[in-house]
Protein backbone atom coordinates (compact mmCIF):
# COMPACT_ATOMS: atom_id res chain seq x y z
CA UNK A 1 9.30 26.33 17.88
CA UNK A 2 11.08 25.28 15.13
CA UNK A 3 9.57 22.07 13.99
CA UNK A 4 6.16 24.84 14.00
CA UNK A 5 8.14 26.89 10.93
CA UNK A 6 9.27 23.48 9.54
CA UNK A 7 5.76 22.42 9.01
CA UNK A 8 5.28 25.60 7.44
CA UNK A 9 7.76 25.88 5.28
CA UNK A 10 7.67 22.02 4.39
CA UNK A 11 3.59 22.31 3.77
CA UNK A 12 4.74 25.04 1.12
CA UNK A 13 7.09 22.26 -0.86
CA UNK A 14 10.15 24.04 0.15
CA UNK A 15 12.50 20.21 0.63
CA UNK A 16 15.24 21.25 3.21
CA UNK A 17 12.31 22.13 5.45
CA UNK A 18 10.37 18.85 4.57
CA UNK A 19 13.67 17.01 5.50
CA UNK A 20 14.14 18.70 8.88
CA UNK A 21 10.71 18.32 9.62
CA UNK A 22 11.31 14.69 9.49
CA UNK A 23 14.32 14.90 11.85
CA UNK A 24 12.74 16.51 14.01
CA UNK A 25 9.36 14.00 14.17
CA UNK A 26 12.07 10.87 13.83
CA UNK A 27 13.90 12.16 17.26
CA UNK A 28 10.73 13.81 19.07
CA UNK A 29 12.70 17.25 19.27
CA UNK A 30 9.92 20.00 18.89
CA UNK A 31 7.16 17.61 18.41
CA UNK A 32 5.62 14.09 19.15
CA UNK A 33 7.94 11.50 17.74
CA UNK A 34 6.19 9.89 14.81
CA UNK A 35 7.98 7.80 11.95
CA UNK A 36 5.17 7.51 9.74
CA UNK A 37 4.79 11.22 8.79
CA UNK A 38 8.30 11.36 8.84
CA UNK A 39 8.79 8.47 6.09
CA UNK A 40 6.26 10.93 4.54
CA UNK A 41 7.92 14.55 4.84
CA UNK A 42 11.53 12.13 3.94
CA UNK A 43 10.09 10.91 0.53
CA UNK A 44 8.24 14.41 -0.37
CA UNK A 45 11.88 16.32 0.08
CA UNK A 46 13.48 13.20 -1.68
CA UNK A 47 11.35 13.26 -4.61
CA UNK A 48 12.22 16.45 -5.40
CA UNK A 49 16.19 15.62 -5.35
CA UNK A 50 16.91 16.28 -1.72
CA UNK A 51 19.71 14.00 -1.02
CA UNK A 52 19.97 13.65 2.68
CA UNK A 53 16.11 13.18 1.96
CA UNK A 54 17.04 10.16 -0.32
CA UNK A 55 19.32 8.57 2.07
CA UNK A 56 17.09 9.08 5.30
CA UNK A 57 14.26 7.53 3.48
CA UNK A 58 16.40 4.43 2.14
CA UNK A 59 17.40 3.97 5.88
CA UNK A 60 13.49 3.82 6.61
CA UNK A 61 12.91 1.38 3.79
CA UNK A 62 15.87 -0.39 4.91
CA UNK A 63 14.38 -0.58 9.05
CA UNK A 64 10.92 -1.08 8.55
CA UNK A 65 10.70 2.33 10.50
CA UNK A 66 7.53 4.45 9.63
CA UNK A 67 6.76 2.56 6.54
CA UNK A 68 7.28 -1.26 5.42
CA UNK A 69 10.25 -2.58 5.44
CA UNK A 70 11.53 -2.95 1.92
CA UNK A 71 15.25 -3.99 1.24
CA UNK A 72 15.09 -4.48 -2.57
């Protein structure tokens, strides 16, 4: 139940919630795993200067996982 008060929070803006929501779709705990929308919930928490955010969407970029890989 708690990835259903992530989404929630996260659709609201609020970033810690955007950031757990992609945890939680990256590992499949409370929902279907899916590393696309998590890349997406990962940048919208890192854009606004979440920092796990940042580094969770760098190691995305950096595995091709749920969006293209991009080393640069």
């Amino acid at each position: 139940e708690a990835a259903k008060w992530y989404r929630k929070a996260a659709k609201q803006g609020h970033d810690a919630a955007q950031y757990n929501l992609g945890v939680a779709l990256v590992n499949g705990r409370g929902v279907a795993k899916d590393e696309v929308e998590a890349a997406m919930w990962y940048r919208k928490a890192a854009e606004q200067g979440y920092v796990k955010a940042q580094y969770n969407l760098g190691v995305a970029l950096d595995d091709g996982k749920g969006v293209a890989k991009d080393e640069a």
